[in-house]
C-alpha atoms as a PDB file:
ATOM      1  CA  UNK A   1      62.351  -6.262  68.385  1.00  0.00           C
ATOM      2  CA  UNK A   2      61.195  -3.482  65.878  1.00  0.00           C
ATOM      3  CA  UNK A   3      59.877  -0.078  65.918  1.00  0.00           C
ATOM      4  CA  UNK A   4      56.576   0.922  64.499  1.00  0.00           C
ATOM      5  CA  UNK A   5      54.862   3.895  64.263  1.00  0.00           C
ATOM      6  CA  UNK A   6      51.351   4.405  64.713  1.00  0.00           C
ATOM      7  CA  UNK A   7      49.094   7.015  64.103  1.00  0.00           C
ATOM      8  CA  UNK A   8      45.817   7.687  66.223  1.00  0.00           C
ATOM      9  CA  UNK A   9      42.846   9.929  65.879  1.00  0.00           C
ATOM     10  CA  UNK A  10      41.391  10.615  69.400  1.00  0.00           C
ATOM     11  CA  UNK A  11      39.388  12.436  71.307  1.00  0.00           C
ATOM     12  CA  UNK A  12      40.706  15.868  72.779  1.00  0.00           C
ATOM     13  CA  UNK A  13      40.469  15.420  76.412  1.00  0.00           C
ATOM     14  CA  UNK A  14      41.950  15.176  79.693  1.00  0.00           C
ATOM     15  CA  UNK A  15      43.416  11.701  80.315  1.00  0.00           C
ATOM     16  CA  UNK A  16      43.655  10.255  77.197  1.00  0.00           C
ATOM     17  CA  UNK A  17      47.425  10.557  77.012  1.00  0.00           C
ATOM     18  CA  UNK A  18      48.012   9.428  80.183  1.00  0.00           C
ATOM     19  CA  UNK A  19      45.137   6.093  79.407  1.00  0.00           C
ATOM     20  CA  UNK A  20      47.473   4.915  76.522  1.00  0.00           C
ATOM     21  CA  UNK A  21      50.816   5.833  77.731  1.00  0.00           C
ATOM     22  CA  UNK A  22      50.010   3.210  81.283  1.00  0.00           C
ATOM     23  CA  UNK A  23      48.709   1.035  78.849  1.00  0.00           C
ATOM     24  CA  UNK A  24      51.855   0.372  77.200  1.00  0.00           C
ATOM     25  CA  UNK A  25      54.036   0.209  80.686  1.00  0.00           C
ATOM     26  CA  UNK A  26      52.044  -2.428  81.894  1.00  0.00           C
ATOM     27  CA  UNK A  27      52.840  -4.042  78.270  1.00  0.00           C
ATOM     28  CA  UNK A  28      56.822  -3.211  78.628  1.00  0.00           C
ATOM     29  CA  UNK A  29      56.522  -0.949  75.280  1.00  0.00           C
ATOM     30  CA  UNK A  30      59.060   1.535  75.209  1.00  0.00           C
ATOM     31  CA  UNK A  31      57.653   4.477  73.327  1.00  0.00           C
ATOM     32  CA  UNK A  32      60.730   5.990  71.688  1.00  0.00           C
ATOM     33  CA  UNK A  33      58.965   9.454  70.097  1.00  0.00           C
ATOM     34  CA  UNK A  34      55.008  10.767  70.522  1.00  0.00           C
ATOM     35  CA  UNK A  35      53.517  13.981  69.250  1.00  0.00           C
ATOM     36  CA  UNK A  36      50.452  15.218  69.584  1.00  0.00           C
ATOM     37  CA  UNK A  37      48.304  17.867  68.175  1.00  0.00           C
ATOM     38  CA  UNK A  38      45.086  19.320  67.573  1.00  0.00           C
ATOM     39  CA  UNK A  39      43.886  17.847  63.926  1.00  0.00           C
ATOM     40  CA  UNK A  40      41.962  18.830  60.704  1.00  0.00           C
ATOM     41  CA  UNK A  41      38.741  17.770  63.000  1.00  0.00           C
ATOM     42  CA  UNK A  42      37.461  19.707  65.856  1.00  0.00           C
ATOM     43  CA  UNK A  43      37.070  17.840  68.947  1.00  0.00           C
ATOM     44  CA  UNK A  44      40.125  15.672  68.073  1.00  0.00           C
ATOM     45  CA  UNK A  45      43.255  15.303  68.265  1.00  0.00           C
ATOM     46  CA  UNK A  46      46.137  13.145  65.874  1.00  0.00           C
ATOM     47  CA  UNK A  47      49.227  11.094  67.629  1.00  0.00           C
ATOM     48  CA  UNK A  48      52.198   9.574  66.371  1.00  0.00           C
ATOM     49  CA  UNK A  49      53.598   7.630  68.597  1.00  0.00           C
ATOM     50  CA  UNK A  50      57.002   5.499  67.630  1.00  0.00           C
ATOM     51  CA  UNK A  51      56.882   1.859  69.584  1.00  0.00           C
ATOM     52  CA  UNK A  52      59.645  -0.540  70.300  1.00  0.00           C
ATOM     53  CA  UNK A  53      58.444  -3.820  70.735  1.00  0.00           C
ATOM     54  CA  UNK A  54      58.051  -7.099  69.887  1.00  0.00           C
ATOM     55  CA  UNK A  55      55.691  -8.038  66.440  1.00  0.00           C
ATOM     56  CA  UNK A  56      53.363  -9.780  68.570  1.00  0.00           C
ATOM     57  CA  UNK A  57      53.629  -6.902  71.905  1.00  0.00           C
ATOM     58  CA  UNK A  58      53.136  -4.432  68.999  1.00  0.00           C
ATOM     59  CA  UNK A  59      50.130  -6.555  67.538  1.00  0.00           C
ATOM     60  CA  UNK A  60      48.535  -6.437  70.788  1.00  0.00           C
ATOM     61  CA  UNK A  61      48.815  -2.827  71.826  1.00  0.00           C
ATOM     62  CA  UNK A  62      46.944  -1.569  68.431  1.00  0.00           C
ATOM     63  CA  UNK A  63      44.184  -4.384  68.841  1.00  0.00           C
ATOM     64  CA  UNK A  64      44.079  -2.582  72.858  1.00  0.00           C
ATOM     65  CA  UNK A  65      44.465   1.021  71.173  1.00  0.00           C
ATOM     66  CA  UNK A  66      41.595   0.239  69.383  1.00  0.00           C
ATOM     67  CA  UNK A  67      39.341  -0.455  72.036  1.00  0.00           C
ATOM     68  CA  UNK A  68      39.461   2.584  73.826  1.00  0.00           C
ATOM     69  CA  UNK A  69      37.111   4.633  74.086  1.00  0.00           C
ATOM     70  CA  UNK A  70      38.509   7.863  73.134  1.00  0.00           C
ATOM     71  CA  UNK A  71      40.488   6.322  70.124  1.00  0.00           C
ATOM     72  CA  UNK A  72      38.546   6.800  66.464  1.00  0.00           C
ATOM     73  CA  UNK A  73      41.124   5.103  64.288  1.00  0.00           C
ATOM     74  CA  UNK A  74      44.160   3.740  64.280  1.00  0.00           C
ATOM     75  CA  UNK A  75      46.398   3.527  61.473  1.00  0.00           C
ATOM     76  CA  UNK A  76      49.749   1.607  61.722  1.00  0.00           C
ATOM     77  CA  UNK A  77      52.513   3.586  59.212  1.00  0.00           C
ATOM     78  CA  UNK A  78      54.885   1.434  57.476  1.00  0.00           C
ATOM     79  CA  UNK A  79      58.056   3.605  56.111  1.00  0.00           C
ATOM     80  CA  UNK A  80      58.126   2.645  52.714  1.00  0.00           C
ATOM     81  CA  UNK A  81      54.216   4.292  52.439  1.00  0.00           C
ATOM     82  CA  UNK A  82      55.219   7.861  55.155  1.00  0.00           C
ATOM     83  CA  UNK A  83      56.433  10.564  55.195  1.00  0.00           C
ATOM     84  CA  UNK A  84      58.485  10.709  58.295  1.00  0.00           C
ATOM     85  CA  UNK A  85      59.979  13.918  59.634  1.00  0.00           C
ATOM     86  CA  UNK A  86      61.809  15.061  62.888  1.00  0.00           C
ATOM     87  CA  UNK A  87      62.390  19.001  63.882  1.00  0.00           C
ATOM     88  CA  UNK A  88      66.036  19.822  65.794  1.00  0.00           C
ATOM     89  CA  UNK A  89      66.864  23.091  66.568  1.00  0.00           C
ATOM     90  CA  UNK A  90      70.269  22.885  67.836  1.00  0.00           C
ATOM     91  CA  UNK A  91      72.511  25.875  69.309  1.00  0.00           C
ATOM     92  CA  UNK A  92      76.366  25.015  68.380  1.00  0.00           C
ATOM     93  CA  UNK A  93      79.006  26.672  69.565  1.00  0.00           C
ATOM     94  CA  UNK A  94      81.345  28.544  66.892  1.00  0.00           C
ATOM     95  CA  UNK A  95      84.898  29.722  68.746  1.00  0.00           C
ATOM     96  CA  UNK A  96      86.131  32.028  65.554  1.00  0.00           C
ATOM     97  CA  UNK A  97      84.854  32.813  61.538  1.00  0.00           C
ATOM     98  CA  UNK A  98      86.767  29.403  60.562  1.00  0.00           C
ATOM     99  CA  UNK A  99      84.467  27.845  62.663  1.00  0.00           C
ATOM    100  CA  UNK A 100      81.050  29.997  62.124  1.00  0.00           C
ATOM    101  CA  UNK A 101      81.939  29.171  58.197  1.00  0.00           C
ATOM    102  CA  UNK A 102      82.296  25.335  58.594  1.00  0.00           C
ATOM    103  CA  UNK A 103      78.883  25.304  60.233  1.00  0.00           C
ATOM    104  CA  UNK A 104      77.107  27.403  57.824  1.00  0.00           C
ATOM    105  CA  UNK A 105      78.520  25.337  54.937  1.00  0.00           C
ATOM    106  CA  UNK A 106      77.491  21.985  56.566  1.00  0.00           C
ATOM    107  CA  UNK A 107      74.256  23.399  57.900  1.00  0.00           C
ATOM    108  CA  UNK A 108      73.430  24.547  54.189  1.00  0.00           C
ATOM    109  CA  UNK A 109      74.534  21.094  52.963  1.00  0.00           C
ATOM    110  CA  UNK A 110      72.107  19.750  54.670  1.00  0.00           C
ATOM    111  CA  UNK A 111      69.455  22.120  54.428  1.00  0.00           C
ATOM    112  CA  UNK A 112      69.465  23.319  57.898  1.00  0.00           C
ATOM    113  CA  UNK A 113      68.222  27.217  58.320  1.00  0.00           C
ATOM    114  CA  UNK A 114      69.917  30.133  60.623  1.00  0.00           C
ATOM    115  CA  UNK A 115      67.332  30.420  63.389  1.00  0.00           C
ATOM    116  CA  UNK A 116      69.499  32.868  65.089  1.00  0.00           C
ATOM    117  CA  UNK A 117      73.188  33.779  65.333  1.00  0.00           C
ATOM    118  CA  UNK A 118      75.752  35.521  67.973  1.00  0.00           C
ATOM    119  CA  UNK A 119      79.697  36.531  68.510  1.00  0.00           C
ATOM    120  CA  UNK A 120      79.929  32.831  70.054  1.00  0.00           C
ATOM    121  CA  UNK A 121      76.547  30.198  68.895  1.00  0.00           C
ATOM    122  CA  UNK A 122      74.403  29.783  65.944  1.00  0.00           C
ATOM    123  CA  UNK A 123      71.387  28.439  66.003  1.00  0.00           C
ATOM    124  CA  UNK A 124      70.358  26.051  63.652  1.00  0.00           C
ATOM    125  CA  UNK A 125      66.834  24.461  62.233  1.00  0.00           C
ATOM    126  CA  UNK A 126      66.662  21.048  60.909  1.00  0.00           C
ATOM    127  CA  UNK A 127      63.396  19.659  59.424  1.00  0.00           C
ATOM    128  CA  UNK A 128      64.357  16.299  57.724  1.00  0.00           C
ATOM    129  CA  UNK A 129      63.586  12.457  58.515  1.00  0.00           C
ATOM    130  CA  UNK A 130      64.888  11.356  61.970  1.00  0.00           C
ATOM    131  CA  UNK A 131      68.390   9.563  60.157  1.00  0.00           C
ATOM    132  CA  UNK A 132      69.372  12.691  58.399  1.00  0.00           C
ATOM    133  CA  UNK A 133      68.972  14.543  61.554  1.00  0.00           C
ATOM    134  CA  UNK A 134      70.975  12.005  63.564  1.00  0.00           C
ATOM    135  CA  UNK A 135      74.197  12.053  61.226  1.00  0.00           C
ATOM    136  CA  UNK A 136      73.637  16.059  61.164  1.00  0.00           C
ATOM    137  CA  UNK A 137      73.705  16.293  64.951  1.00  0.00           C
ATOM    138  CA  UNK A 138      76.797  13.752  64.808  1.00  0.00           C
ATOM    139  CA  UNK A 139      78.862  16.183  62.477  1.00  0.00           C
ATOM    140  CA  UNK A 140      78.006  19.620  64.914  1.00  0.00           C
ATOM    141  CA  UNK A 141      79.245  17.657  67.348  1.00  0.00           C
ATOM    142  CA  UNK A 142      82.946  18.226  66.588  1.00  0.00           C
ATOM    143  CA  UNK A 143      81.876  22.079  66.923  1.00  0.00           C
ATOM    144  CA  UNK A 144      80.373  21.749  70.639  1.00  0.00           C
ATOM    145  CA  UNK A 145      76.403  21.147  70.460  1.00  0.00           C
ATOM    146  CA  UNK A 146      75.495  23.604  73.485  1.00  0.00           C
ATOM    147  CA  UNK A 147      71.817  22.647  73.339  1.00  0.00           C
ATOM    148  CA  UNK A 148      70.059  20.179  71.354  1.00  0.00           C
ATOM    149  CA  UNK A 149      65.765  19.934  71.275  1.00  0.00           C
ATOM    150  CA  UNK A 150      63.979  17.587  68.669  1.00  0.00           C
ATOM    151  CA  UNK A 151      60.422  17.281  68.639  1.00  0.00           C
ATOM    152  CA  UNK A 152      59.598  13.892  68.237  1.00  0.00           C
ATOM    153  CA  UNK A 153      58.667  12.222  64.638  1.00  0.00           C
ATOM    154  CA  UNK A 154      55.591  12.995  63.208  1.00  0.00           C
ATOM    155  CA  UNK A 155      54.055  11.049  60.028  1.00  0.00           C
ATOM    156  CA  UNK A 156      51.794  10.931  57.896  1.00  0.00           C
ATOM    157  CA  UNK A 157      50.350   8.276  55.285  1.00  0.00           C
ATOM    158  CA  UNK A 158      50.773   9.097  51.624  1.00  0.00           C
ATOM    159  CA  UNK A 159      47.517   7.094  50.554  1.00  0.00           C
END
């Protein structure tokens, strides 16, 4: 079992989401992240949708993928050839100035903006690949993560 991500031109209308998201139940594909959004071409719109699947389930759903109607291209990402990236904006809780320092130090470590700030919760702003965000979320843990909201990955090829 793997993950792969695949990225899909398609037409922008109603259904289409819904079309390839029953398409992989009925497969038993778990899709672990999908984004979608309006592209550089009117009329369409680009998905990224992470898979977790067998090579040969995998295989299958991008031959199906292609088929469909509303689908223009389909472009399977390897890693080693994307740029992968994940958005987290992530309120954590900061009892004193101790506290509100140790965040700000580890949230500038890791290159993490101030979004927003109070007496008791910063907010913080994470752009990075999905693994940095996942040990970053880890660490703010020990503070007291009061709300946590990533986006999904979203890639793109570098040829």
């Amino acid at each position: 079992m793997q993950t792969r991500i695949i990225s899909l031109l398609v037409e922008d209308n109603p259904g289409v989401l819904t079309r390839m998201s029953g398409m992989f139940t009925m497969r038993g594909i778990n899709i672990t992240s999908l984004t979608v959004s309006p592209c550089e071409q009117e009329g369409l719109s680009r998905m990224t949708v992470a898979l977790y699947g067998s090579e040969s389930e995998l295989e299958k759903v991008r031959k199906q993928l292609s088929n469909l109607i509303e689908v223009v291209k389909v472009v399977d990402l390897e890693e080693r050839a994307t740029i992968i990236r994940d958005l987290c904006l992530m309120k954590v809780h900061v009892k004193d100035s101790k506290s509100r320092s140790e965040v700000m130090q580890l949230a500038e470590s890791y290159g993490a903006e101030i979004a927003d700030a109070t007496l008791d919760s910063v907010i913080l702003e994470l752009t990075e690949e999905p693994e940095k965000i996942d040990r970053f979320v880890e660490l703010m843990k020990h503070f007291g993560v009061k709300q946590l909201f990533r986006t999904g990955i979203t890639a793109i090829g570098r040829d």
